[in-house]
Protein backbone atom coordinates (compact mmCIF):
# COMPACT_ATOMS: atom_id res chain seq x y z
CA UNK A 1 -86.97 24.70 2.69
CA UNK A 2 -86.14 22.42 5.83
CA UNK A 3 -83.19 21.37 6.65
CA UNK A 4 -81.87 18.33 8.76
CA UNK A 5 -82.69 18.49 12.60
CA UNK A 6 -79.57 16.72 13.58
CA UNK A 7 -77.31 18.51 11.75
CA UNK A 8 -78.69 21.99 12.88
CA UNK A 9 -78.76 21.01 16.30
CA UNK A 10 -74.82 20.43 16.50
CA UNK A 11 -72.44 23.32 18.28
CA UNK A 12 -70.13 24.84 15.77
CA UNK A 13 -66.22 24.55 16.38
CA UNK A 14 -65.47 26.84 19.63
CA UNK A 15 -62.24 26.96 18.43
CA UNK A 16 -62.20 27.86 15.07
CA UNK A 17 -64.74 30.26 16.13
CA UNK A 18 -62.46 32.20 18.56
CA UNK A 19 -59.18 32.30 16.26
CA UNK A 20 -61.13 33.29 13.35
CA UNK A 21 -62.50 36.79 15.76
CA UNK A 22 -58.71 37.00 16.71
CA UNK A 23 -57.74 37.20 13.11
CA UNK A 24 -60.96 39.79 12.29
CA UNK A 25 -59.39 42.11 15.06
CA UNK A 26 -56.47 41.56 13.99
CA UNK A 27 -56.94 42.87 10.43
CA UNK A 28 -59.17 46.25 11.69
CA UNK A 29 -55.68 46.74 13.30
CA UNK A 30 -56.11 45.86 17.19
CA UNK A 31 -53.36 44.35 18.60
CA UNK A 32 -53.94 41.12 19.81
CA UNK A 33 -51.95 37.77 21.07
CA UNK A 34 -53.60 34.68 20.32
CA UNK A 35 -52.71 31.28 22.53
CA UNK A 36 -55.72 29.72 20.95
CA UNK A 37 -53.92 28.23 18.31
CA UNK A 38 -54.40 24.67 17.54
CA UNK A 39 -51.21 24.69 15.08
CA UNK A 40 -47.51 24.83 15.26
CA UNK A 41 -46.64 27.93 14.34
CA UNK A 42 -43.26 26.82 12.14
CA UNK A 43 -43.26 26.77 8.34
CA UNK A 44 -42.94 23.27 7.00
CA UNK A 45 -39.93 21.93 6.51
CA UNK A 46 -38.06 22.82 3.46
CA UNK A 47 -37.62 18.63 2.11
CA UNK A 48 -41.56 18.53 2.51
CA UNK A 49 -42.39 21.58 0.52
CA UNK A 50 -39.81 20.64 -2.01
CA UNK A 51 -41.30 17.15 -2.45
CA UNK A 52 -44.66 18.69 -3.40
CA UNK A 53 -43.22 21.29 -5.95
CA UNK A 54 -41.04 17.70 -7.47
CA UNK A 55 -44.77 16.41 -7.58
CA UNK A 56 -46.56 19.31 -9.43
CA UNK A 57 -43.40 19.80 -11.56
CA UNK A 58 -44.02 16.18 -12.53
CA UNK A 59 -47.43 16.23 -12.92
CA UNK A 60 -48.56 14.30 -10.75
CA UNK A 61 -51.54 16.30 -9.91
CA UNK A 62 -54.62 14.07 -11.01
CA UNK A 63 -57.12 11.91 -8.93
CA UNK A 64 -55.19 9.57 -6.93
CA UNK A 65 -57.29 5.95 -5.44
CA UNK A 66 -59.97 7.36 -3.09
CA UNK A 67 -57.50 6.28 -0.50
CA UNK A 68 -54.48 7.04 -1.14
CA UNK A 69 -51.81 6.80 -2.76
CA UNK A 70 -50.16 3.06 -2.75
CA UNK A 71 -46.39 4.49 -1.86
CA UNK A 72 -48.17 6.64 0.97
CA UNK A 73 -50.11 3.65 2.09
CA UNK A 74 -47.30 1.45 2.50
CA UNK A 75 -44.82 4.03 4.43
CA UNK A 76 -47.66 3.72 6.78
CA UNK A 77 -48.19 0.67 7.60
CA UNK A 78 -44.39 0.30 7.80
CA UNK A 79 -44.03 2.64 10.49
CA UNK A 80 -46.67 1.98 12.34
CA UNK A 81 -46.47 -1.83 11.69
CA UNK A 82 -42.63 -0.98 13.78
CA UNK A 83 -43.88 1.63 16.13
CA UNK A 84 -47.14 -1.01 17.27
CA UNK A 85 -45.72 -4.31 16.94
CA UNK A 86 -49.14 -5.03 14.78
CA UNK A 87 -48.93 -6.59 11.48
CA UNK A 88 -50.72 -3.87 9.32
CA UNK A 89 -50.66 -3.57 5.43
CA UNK A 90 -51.79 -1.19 3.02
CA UNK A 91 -54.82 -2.36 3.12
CA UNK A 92 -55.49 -1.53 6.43
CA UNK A 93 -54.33 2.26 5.74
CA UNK A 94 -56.80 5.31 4.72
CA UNK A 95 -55.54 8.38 3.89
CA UNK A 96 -57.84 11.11 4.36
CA UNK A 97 -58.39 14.89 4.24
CA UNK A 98 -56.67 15.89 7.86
CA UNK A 99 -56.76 13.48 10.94
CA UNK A 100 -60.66 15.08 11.56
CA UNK A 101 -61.92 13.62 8.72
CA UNK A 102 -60.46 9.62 9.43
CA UNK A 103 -61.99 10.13 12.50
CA UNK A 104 -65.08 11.02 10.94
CA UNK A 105 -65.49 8.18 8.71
CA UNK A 106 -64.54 6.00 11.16
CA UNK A 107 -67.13 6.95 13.50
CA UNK A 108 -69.41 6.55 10.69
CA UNK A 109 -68.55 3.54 9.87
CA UNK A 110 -69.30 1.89 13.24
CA UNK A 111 -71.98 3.27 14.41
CA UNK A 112 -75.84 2.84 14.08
CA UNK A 113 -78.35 5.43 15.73
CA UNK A 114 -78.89 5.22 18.87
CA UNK A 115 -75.20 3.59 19.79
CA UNK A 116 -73.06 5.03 22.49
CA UNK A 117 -69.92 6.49 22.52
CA UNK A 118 -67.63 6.88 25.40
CA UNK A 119 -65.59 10.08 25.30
CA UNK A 120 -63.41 10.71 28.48
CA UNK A 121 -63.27 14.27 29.44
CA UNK A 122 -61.64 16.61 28.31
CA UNK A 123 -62.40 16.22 24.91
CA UNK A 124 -61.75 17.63 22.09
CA UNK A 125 -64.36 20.34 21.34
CA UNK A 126 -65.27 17.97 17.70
CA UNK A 127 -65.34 14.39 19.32
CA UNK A 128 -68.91 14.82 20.18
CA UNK A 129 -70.49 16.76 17.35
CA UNK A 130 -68.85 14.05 15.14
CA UNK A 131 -71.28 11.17 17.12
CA UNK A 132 -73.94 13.18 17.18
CA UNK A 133 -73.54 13.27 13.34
CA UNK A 134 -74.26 10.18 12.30
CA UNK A 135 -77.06 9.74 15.22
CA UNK A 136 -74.91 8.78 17.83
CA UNK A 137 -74.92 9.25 21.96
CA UNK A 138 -72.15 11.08 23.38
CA UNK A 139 -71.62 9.46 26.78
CA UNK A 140 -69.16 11.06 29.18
CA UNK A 141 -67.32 9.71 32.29
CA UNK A 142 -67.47 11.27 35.69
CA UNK A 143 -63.56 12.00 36.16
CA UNK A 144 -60.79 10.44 34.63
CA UNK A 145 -61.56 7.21 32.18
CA UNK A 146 -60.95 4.07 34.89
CA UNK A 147 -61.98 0.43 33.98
CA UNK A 148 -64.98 0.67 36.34
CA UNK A 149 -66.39 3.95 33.74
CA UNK A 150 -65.70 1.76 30.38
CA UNK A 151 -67.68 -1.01 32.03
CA UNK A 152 -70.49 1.01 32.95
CA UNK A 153 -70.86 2.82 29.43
CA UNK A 154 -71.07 -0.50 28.31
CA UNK A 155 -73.88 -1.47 30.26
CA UNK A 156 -75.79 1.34 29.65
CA UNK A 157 -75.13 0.96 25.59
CA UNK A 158 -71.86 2.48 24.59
CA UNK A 159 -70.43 0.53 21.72
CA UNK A 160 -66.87 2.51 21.66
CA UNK A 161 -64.28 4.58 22.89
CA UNK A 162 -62.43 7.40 21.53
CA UNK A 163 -58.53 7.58 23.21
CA UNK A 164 -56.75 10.68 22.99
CA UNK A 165 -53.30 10.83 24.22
CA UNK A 166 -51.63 13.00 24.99
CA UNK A 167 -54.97 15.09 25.59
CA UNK A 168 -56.13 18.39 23.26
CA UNK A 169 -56.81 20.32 25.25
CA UNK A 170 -54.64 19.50 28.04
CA UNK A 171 -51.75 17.42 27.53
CA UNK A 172 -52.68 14.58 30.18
CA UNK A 173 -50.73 11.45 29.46
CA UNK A 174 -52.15 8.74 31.29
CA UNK A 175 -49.28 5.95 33.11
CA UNK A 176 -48.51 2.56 31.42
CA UNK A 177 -50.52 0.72 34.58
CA UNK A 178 -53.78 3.40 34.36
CA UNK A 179 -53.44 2.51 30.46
CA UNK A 180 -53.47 -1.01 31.50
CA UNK A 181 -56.28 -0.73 33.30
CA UNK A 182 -58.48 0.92 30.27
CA UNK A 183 -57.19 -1.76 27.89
CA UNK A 184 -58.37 -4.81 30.10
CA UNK A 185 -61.43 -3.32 30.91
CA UNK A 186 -62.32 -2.50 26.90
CA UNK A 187 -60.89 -5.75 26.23
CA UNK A 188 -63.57 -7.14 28.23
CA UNK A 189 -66.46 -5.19 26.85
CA UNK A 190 -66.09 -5.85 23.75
CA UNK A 191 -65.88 -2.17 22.72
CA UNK A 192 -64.41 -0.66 19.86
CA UNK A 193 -61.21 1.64 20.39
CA UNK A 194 -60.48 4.91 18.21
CA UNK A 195 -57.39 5.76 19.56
CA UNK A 196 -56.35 9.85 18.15
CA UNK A 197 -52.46 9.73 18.26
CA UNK A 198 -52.52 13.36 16.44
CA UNK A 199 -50.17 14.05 19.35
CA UNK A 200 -48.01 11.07 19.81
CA UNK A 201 -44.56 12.48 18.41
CA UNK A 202 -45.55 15.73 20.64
CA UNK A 203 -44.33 13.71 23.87
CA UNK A 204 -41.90 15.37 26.37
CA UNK A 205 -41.96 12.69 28.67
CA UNK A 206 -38.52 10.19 28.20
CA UNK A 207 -41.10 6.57 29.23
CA UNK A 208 -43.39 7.68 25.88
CA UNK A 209 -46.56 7.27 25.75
CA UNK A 210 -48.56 4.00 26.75
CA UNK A 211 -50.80 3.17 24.14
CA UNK A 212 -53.96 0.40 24.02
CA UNK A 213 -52.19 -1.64 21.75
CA UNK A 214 -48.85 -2.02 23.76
CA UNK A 215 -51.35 -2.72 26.64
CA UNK A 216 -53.58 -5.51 24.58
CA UNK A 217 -52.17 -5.84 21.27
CA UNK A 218 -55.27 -8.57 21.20
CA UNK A 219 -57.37 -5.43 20.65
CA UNK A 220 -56.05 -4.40 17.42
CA UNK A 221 -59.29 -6.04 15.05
CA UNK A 222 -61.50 -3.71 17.27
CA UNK A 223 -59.07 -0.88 17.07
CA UNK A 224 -58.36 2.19 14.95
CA UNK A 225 -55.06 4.25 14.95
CA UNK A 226 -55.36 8.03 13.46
CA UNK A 227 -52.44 9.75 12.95
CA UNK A 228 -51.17 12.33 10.41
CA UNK A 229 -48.15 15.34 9.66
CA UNK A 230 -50.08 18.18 10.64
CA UNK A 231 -48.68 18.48 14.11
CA UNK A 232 -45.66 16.54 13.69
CA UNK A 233 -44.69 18.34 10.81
CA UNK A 234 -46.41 21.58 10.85
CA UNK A 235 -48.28 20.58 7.62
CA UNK A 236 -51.95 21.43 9.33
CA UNK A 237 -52.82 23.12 5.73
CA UNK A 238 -51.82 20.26 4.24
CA UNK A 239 -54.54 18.45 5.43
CA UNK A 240 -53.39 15.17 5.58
CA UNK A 241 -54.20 12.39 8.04
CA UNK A 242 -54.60 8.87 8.00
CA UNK A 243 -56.02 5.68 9.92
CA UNK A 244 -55.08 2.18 10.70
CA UNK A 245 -58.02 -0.65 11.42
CA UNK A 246 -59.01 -4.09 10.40
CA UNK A 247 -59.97 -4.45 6.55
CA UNK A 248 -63.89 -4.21 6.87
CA UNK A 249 -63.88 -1.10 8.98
CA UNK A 250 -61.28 0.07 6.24
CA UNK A 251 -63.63 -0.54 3.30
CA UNK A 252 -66.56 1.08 4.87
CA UNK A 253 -64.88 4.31 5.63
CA UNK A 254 -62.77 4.18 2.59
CA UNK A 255 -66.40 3.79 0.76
CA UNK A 256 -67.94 6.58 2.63
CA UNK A 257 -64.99 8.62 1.69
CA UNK A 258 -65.15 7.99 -1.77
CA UNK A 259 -68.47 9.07 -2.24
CA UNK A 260 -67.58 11.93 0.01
CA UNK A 261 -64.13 14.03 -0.62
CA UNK A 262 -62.84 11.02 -3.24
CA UNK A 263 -59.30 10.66 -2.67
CA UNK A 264 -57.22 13.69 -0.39
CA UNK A 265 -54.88 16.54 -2.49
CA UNK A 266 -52.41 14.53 -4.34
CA UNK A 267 -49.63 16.73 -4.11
CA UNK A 268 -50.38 17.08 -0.45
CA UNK A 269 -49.88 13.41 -0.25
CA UNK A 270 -46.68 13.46 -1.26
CA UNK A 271 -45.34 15.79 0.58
CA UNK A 272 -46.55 13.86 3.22
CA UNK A 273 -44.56 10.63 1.89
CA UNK A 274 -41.61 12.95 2.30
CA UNK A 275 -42.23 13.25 5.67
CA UNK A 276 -42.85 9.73 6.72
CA UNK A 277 -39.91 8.99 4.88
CA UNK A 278 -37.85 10.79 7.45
CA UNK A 279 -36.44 13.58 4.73
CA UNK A 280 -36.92 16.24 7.39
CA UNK A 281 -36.07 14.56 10.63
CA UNK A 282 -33.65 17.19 11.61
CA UNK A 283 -36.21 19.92 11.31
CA UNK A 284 -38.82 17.49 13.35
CA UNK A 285 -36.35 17.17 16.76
CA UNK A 286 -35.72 21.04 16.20
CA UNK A 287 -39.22 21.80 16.21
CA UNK A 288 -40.04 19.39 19.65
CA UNK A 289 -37.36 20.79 21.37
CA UNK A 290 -38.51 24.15 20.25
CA UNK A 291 -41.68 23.29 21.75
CA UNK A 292 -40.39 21.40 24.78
CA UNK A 293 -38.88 24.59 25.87
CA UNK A 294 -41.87 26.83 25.22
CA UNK A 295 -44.24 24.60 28.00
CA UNK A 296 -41.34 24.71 30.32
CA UNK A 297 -41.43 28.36 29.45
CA UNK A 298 -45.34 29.22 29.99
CA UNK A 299 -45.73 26.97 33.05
CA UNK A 300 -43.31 28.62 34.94
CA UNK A 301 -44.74 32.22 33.89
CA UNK A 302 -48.07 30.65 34.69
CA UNK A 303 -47.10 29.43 38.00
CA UNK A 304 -46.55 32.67 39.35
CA UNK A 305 -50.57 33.50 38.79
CA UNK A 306 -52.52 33.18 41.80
CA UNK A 307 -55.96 33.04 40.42
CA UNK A 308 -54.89 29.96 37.98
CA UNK A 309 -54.48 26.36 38.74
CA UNK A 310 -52.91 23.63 36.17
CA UNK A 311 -51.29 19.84 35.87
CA UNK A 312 -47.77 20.85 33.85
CA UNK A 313 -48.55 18.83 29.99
CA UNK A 314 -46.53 15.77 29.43
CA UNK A 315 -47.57 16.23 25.58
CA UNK A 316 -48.77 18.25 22.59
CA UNK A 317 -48.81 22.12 22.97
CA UNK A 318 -51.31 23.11 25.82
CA UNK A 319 -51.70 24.18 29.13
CA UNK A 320 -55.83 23.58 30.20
CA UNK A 321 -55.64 25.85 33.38
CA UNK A 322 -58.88 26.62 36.26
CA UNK A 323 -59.84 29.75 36.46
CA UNK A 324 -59.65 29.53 40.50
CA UNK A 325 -61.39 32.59 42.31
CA UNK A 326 -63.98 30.26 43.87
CA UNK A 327 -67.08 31.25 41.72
CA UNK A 328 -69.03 29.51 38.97
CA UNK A 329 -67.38 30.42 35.59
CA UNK A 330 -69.24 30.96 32.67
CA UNK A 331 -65.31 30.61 30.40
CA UNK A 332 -67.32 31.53 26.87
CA UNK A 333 -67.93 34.92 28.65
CA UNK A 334 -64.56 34.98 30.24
CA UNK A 335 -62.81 34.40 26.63
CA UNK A 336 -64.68 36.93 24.65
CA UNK A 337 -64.24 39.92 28.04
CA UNK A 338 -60.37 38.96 27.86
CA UNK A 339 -60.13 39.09 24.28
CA UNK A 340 -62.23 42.14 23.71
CA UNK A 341 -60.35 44.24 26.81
CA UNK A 342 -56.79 43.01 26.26
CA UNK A 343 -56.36 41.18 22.71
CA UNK A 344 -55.39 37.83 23.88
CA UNK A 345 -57.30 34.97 22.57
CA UNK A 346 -57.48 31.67 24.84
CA UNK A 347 -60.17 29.23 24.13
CA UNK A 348 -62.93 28.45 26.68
CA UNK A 349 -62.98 25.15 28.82
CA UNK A 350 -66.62 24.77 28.35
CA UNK A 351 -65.56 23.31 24.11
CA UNK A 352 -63.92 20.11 26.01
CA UNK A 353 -66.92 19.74 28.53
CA UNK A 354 -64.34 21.30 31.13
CA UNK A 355 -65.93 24.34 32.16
CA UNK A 356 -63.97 26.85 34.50
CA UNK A 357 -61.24 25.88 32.68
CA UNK A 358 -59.21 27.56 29.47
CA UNK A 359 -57.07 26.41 26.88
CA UNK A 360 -53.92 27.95 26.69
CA UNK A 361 -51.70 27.30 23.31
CA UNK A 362 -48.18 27.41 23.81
CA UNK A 363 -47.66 26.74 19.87
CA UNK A 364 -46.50 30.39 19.42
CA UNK A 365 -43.12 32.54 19.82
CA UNK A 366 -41.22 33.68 23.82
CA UNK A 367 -42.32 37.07 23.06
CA UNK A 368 -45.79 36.21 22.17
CA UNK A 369 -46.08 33.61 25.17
CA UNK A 370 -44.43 36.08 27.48
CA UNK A 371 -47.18 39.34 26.54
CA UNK A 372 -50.01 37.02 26.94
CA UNK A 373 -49.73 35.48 30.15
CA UNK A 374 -48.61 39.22 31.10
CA UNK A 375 -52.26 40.09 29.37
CA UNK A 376 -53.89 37.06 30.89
CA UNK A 377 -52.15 38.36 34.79
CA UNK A 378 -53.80 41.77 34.21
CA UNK A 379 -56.97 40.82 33.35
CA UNK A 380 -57.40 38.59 36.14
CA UNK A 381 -56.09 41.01 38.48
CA UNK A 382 -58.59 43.81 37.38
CA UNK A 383 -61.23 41.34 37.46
CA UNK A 384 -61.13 39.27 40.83
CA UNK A 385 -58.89 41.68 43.25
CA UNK A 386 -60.92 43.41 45.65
């Protein structure tokens, strides 16, 4: 039998790859510490999970519209017709299986073979495999995004840009004038803007986070917003995300997910509804300051680490640290050594096209954050020390 060529010739997911080998060890009883997590590690909140049981007990368990349901739909485009200043309705929502998968249909909506797609580095590890897809060019900036990148990808083809603040996998959080920049310059283009807010409640900075749409709210026909509980609410089970864009992108992606996944878990959806409907705000602010406290936490530990160099996160639950000892890194080989000699799982910097770096989760308990950097110290030590 033969398969297809472009789908074999895409890297699997670093890591789920890596946690998955953590958990394997795990169960044939090694001990091991994993900071590779890309989920909170709190249950969900206790209104959420309660809304879902109302919704089973009530039946409501059926196929929903391929898109959602409408009472889901229209508690967001409420909020984020308030938190944007944009005048979206429910027709301009999807609701989707997980935040991946809106971006997914998304991409595939708006691209044709051949079309660039300007991802600024890092990136998240699925970004490009997700382009590549649907026969799509990856196309990377040298450094940060500026305006002076975005125009160039657009000379040499790129048709979009994929915005991811604040960063996975290292909690960058660009200023409101660098995000002004980027706006004008994409304005200008003509480029298409997926912007991932999967992070945007996960802020520790007191300004927030600038956004292309606060920047240009012009840009919001050529702009998707993707968004969903999983982080927010530590629903990432759940699988529930959803998207914001101009009604033909919307009905393309919407059709491609109908004939794909059909409509997301009902009773996952509303659960979710519980959640947008602020029924478990209290446990929400708990859970950030929970988490505010565990980066201030690992970057001080961290700090103290000679052989490791890092920019403290202004957002989400990551620390993307160089590996400094002066020598090329191969961080795939690094990850596996660590986790094989001292059971502590980080994932490698070479997933987000930053190689010599890793990814260090801080989405996991003092004692757990504690042993692993204490791991992380040793193994560095015994490796580089002469």
């Amino acid at each position: 039998m033969r398969y297809s060529s472009n789908i074999g010739s895409l890297s699997p997911s670093a890591t789920l790859q890596l946690s998955a080998k953590a958990k394997e060890m795990q169960k044939a009883g090694r001990d091991i510490i994993s900071l590779s997590a890309g989920q909170p590690d709190f249950p969900t909140p206790e209104p959420i999970a309660e809304a879902a049981v109302r919704a089973i007990s009530q039946g409501k368990t059926g196929y929903t519209a391929s898109t959602g349901i409408p009472e889901l739909k229209e508690a967001v485009s409420r909020n984020y017709s308030e938190r944007r200043g944009i005048d979206w309705e429910p027709g301009n929502v999807i609701v989707s299986c997980g935040a991946k998968h809106s971006l997914s249909i998304l991409i595939a909506a708006a691209i044709d073979p051949g079309d660039g797609v300007l991802l600024p580095r890092p990136y998240w590890v699925s970004y490009p495999e997700m382009v590549r897809a649907y026969g799509g060019r990856p196309m990377f900036p040298e450094g940060l995004l500026s305006a002076d990148s975005i125009r160039r990808a657009a000379d040499s083809g790129a048709v979009g840009v994929l915005l991811n603040y604040p960063s996975n996998p290292s909690g960058y959080v660009p200023s409101y004038g660098e995000m002004g920049e980027i706006a004008g310059a994409i304005d200008e283009t003509g480029m298409w803007v997926i912007s991932d807010d999967i992070y945007e409640d996960l802020s520790y900075l007191d300004s927030g986070v600038p956004h292309v749409l606060d920047a240009r709210p012009g840009l919001a026909e050529r702009t998707a917003v993707v968004s969903g509980v999983s982080k927010t609410f530590s629903m990432t089970g759940w699988r529930i995300g959803y998207c914001l864009c101009n009604r033909e992108w919307a009905r393309l992606a919407g059709m491609l997910q109908a004939h794909s996944t059909s409509n997301p878990c009902s009773i996952s959806q509303w659960a979710a509804l519980a959640a947008l409907e602020g029924r478990a705000e209290r446990e929400r602010l708990q859970m950030h300051a929970a988490f505010r406290e565990r980066r201030d936490l690992i970057c001080s530990l961290l700090s103290s680490e000679e052989y490791l160099q890092f920019d403290r996160p202004d957002g989400a639950f990551y620390v993307l640290a160089r590996i400094d000892t002066g020598d090329v890194l191969d961080t795939a080989a690094f990850c596996s050594e660590l986790l094989e000699k001292e059971g502590l799982a980080v994932i490698p910097g070479s997933a987000f096209g930053a190689e010599g770096y890793i990814r260090i989760s801080f989405a996991a308990c003092d004692e757990d954050i504690r042993e692993g950097v204490r791991r992380l110290g040793r193994f560095l030590h015994g490796r580089y020390d002469t």
